[in-house]
Protein backbone atom coordinates (compact mmCIF):
# COMPACT_ATOMS: atom_id res chain seq x y z
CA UNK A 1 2.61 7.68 21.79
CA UNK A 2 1.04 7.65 18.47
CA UNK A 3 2.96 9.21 15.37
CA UNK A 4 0.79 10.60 13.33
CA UNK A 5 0.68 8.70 9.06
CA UNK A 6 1.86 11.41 7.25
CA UNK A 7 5.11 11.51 9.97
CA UNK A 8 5.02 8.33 9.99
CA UNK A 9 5.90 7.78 6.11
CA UNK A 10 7.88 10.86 5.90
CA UNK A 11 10.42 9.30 8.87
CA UNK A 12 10.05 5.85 6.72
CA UNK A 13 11.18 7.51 3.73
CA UNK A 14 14.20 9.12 5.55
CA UNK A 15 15.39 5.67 6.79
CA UNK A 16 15.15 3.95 3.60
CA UNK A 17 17.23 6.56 1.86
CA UNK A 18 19.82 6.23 4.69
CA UNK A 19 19.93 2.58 4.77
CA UNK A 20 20.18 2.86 0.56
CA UNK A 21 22.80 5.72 0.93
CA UNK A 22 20.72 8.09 -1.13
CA UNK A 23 21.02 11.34 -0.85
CA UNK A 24 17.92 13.67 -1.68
CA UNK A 25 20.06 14.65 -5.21
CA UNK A 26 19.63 10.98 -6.29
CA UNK A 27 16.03 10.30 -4.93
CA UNK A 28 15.47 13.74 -6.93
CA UNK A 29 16.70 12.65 -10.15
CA UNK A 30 15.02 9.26 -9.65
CA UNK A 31 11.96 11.24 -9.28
CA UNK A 32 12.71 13.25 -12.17
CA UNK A 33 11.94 16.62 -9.86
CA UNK A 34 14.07 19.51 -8.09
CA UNK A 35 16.02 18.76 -4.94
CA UNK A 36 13.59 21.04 -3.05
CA UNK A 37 10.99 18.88 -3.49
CA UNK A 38 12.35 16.08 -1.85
CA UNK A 39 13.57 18.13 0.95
CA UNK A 40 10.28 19.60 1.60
CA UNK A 41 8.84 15.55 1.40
CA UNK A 42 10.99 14.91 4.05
CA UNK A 43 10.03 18.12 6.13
CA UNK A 44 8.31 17.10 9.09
CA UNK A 45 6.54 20.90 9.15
CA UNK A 46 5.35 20.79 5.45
CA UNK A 47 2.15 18.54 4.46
CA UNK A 48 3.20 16.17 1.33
CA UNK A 49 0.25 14.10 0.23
CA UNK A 50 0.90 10.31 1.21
CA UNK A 51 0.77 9.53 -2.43
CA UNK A 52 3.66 11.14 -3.01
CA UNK A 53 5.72 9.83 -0.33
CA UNK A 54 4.35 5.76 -1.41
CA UNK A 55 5.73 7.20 -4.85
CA UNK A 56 9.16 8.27 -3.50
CA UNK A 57 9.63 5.45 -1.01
CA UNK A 58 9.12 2.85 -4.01
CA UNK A 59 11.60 4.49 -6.38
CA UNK A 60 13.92 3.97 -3.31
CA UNK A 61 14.03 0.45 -4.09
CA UNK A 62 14.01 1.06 -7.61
């Protein structure tokens, strides 16, 4: 089975916030954005652009 990229990134985000214990409220501050945004990055039915994702998944690890 392949996953497709975009699902791919959105499931890597999810993980890393996990493993970080982040909720969406801190990646969203991080971010400097509205909680809604991060939920709908990490909506498997809504298209993000992968730049966005790469964005959130490094201030993760911030």
């Amino acid at each position: 089975m392949v996953i497709p990229q975009l699902m791919a990134a959105k499931l890597s985000l999810y993980i890393a916030m996990r493993r970080e214990g982040m909720t969406n409220v801190d990646l969203a501050q991080r971010l400097n954005v509205d909680e809604k945004i991060v939920r709908r990055m990490l909506d498997l039915d809504y298209s993000t652009k992968i730049q966005s994702i790469s964005n959130a998944l490094q201030n993760v690890f911030w």
